[in-house]
C-alpha atoms as a PDB file:
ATOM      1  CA  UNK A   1      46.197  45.170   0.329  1.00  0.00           C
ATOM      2  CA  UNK A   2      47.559  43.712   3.594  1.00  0.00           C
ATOM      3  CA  UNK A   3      46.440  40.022   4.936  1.00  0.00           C
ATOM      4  CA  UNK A   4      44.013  40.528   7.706  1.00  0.00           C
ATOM      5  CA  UNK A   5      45.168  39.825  11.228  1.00  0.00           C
ATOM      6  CA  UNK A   6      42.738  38.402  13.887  1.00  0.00           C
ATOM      7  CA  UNK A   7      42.270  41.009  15.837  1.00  0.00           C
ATOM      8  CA  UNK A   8      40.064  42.351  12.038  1.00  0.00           C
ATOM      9  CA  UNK A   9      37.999  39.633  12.810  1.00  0.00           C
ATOM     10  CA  UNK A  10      36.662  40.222  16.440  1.00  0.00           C
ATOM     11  CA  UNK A  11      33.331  41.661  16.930  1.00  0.00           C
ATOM     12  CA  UNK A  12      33.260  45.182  18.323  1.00  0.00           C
ATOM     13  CA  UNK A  13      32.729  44.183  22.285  1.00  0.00           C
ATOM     14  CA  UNK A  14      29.552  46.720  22.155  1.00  0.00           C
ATOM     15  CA  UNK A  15      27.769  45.090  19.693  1.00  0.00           C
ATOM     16  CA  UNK A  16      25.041  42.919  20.165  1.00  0.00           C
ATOM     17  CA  UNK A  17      25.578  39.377  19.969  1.00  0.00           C
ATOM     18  CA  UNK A  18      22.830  36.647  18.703  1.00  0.00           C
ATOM     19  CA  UNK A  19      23.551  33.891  21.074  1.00  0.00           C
ATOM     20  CA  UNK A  20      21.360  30.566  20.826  1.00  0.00           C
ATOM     21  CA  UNK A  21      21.921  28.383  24.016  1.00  0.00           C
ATOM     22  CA  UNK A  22      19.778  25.018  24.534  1.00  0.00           C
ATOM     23  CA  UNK A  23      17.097  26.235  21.994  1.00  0.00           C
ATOM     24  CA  UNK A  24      16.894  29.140  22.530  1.00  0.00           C
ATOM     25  CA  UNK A  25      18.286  32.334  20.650  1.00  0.00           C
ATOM     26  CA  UNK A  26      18.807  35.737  21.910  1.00  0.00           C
ATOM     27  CA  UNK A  27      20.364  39.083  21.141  1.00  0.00           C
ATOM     28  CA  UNK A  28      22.094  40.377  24.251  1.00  0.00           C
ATOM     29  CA  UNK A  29      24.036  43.558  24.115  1.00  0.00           C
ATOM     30  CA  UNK A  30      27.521  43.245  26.166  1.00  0.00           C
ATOM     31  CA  UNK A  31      26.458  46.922  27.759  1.00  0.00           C
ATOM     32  CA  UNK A  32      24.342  44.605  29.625  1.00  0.00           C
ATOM     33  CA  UNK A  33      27.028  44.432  31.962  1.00  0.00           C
ATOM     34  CA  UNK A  34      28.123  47.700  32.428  1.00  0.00           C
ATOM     35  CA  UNK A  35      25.306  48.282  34.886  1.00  0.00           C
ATOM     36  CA  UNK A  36      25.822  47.893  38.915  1.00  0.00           C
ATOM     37  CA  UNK A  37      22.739  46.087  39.196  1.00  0.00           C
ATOM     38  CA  UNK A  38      23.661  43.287  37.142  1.00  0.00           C
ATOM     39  CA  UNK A  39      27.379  43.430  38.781  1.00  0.00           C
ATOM     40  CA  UNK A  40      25.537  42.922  42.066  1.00  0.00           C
ATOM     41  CA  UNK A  41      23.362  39.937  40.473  1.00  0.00           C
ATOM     42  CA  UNK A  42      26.795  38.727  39.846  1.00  0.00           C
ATOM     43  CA  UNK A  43      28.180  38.944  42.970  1.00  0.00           C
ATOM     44  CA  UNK A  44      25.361  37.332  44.410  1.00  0.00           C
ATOM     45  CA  UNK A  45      25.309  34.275  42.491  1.00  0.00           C
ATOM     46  CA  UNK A  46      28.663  33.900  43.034  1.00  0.00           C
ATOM     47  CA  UNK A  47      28.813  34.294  47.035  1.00  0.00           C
ATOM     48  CA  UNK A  48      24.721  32.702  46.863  1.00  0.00           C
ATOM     49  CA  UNK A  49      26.518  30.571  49.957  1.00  0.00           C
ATOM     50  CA  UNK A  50      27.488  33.595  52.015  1.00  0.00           C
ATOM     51  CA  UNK A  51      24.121  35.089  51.252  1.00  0.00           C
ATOM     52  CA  UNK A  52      20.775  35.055  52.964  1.00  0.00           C
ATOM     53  CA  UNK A  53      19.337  34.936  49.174  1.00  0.00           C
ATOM     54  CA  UNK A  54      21.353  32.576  48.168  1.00  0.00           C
ATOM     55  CA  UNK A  55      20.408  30.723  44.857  1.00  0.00           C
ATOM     56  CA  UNK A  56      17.656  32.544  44.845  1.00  0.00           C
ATOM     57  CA  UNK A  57      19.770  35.340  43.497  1.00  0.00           C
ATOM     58  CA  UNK A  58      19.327  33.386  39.575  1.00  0.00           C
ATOM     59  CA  UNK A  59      16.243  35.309  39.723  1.00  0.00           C
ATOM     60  CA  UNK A  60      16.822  38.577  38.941  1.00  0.00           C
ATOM     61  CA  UNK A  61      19.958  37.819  36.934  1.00  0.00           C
ATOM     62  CA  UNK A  62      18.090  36.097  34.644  1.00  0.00           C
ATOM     63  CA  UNK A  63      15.435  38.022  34.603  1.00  0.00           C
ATOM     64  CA  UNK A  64      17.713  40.951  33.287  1.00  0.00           C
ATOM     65  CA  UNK A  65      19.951  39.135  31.235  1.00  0.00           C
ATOM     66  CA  UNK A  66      17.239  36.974  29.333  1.00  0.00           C
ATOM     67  CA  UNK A  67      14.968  40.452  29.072  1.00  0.00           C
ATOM     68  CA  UNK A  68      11.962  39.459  26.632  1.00  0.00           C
ATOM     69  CA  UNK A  69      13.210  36.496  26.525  1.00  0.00           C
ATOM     70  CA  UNK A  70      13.163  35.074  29.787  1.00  0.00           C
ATOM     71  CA  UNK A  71       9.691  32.869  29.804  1.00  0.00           C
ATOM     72  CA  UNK A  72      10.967  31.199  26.326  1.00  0.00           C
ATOM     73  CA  UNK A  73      14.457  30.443  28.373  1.00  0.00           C
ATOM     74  CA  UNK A  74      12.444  28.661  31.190  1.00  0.00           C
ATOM     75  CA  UNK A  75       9.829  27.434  28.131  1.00  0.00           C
ATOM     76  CA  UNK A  76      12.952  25.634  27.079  1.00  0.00           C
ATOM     77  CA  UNK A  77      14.559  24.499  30.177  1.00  0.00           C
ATOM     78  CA  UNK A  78      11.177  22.667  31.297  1.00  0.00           C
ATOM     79  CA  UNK A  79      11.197  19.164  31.362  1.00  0.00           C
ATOM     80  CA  UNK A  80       8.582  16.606  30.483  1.00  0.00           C
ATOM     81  CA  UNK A  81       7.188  16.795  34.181  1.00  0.00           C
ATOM     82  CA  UNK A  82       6.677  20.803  34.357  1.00  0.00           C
ATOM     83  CA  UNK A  83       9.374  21.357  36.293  1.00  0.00           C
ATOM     84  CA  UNK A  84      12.511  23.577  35.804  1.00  0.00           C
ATOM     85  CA  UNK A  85      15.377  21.699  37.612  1.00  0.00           C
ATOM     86  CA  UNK A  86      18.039  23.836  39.038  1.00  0.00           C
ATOM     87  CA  UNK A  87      21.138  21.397  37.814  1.00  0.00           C
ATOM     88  CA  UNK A  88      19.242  22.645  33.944  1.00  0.00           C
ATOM     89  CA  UNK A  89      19.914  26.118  34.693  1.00  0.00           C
ATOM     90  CA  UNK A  90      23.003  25.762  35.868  1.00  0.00           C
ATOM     91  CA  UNK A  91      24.038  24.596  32.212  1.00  0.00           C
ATOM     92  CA  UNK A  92      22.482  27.407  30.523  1.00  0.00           C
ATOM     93  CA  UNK A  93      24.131  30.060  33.023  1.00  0.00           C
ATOM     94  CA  UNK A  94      27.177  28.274  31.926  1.00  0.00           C
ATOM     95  CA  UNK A  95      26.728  28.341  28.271  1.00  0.00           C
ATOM     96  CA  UNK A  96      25.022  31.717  27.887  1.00  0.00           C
ATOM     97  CA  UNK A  97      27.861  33.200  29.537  1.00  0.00           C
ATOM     98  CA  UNK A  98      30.423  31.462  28.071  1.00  0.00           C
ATOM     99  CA  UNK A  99      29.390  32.556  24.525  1.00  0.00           C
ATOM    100  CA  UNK A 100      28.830  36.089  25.889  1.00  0.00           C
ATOM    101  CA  UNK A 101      32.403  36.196  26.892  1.00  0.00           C
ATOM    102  CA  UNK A 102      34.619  38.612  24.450  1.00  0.00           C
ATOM    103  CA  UNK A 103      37.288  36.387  25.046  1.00  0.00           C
ATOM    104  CA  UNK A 104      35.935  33.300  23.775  1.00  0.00           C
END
């Protein structure tokens, strides 16, 4: 029997990963992105400057990346006041993705 190497260890990058990000925890499949739509959510937040949507382009991204899960994200990312502030988002964008990336 040979030692395993670390590529053994890697999850297959189609396989849906349980991510938990600021309380919350979600299964998102990686084919999630292998969809034009959510490319173009993409693209948007990242030109949301050069846009006439600009940040409101976290909308829909969120919306389809969170799926089911979306009203326990913002649930989670309320404050004590109501609100959902912007700069909170921001982080969990941040994290979500990073954890989604295969590379990480």
């Amino acid at each position: 029997m040979t030692a395993a190497t670390p590529q053994d260890h890697k999850q297959p990058k189609d396989t849906p990963r349980k991510v938990e990000v600021m309380g919350v925890t979600m299964t998102i499949s990686p084919a999630i992105f292998d969809d034009l739509d959510m490319v173009e959510n993409l693209y948007d937040l990242q030109h949301a400057d050069e846009n006439e949507e600009g940040g409101f382009a976290i909308v829909p991204f969120l919306r389809k990346l969170c799926g089911k899960d979306y009203t326990d994200v913002k649930n989670a990312l309320r404050d004590d006041s109501g609100r959902i502030p912007f700069e909170k988002v921001g982080e969990f964008v941040q994290q979500l993705l990073g954890q989604l990336n295969p590379n990480s």
